[in-house]
C-alpha atoms as a PDB file:
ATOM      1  CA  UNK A   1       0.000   0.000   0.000  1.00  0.00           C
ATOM      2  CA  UNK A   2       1.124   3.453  -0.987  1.00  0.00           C
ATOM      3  CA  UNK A   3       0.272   6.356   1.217  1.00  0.00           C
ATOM      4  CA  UNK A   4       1.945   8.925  -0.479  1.00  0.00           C
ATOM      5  CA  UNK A   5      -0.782  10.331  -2.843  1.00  0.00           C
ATOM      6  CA  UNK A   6      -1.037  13.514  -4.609  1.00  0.00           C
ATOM      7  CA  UNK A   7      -4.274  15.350  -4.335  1.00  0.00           C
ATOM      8  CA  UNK A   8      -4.909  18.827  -6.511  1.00  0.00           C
ATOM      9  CA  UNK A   9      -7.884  21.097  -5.652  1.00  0.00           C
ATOM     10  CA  UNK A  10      -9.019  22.968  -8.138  1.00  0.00           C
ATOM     11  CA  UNK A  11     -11.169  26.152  -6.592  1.00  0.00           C
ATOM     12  CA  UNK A  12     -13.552  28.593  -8.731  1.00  0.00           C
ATOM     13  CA  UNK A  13     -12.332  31.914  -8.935  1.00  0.00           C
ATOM     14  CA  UNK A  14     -15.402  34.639  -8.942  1.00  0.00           C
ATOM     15  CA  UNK A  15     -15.252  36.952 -11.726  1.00  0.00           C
ATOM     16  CA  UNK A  16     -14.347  40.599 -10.510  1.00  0.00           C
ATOM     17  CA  UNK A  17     -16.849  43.085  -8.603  1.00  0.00           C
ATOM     18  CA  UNK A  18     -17.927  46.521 -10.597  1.00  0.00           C
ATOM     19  CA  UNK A  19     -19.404  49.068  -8.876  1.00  0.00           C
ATOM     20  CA  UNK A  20     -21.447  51.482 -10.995  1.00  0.00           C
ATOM     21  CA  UNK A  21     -21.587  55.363  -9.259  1.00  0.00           C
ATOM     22  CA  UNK A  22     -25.168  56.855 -10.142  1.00  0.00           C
ATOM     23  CA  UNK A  23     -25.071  59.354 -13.129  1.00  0.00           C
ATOM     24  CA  UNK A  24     -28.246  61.722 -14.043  1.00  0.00           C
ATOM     25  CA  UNK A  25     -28.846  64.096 -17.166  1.00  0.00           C
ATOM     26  CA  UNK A  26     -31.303  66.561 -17.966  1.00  0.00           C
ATOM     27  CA  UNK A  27     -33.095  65.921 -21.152  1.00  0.00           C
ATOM     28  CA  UNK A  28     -33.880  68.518 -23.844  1.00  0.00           C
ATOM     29  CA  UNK A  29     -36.559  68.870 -26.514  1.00  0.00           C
ATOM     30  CA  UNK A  30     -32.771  68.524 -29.345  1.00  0.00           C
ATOM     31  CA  UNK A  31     -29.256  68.451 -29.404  1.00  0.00           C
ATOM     32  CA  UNK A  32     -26.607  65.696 -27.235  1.00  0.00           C
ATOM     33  CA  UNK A  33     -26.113  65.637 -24.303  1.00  0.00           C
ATOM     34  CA  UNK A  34     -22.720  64.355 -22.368  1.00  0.00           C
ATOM     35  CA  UNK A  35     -22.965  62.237 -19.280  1.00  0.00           C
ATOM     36  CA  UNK A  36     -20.024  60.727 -17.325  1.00  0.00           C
ATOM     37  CA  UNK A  37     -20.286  57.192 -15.953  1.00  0.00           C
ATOM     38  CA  UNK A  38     -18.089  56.086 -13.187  1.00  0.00           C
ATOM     39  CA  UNK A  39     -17.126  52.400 -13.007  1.00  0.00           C
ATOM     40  CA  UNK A  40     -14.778  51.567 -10.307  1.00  0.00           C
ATOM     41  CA  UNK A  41     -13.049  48.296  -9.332  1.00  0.00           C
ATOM     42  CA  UNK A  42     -13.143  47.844  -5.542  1.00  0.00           C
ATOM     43  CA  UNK A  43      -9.983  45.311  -5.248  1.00  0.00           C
ATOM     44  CA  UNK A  44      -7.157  44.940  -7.882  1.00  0.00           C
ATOM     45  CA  UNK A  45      -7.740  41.874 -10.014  1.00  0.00           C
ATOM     46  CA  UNK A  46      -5.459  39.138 -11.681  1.00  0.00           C
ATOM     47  CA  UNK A  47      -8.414  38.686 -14.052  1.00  0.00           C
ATOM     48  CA  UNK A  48      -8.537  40.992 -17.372  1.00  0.00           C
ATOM     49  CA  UNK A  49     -12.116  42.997 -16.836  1.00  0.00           C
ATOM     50  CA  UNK A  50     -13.974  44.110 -19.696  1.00  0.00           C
ATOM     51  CA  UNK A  51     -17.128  46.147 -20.027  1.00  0.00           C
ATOM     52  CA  UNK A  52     -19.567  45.999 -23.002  1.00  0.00           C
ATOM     53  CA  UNK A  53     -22.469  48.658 -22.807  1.00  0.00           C
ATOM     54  CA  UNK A  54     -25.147  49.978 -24.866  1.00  0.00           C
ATOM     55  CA  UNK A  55     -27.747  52.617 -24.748  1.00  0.00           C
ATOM     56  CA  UNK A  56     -31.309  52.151 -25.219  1.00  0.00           C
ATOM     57  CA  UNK A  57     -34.755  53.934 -24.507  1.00  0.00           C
ATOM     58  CA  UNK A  58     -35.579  52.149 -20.910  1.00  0.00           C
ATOM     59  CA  UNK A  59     -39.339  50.003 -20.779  1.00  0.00           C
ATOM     60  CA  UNK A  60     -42.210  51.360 -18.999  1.00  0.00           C
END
């Protein structure tokens, strides 16, 4: 019998925590309008973290 055994645990790594800051804008009846969305990281990551966003008219 052998009691010398090699055992490898393999633990899931969660995917990085965003924190979006609230952001408002005031609306107009034409032009653009500019608004500045803050994401911040809370902890440094050895993951890569990428953010895809779009805009859209929200549901009622």
């Amino acid at each position: 019998m052998n009691a010398n055994r090699a055992v490898t645990a393999t633990f899931g790594v969660s995917p990085p925590a965003l924190r979006i800051e609230d952001a408002t804008v005031v609306e107009g009846d034409g032009g653009t309008k500019t608004i500045r969305i803050t994401v911040k990281v809370p902890a440094p990551s050895a993951q890569p973290i990428t953010v895809d966003w779009t805009t859209g008219t929200p549901s009622p």
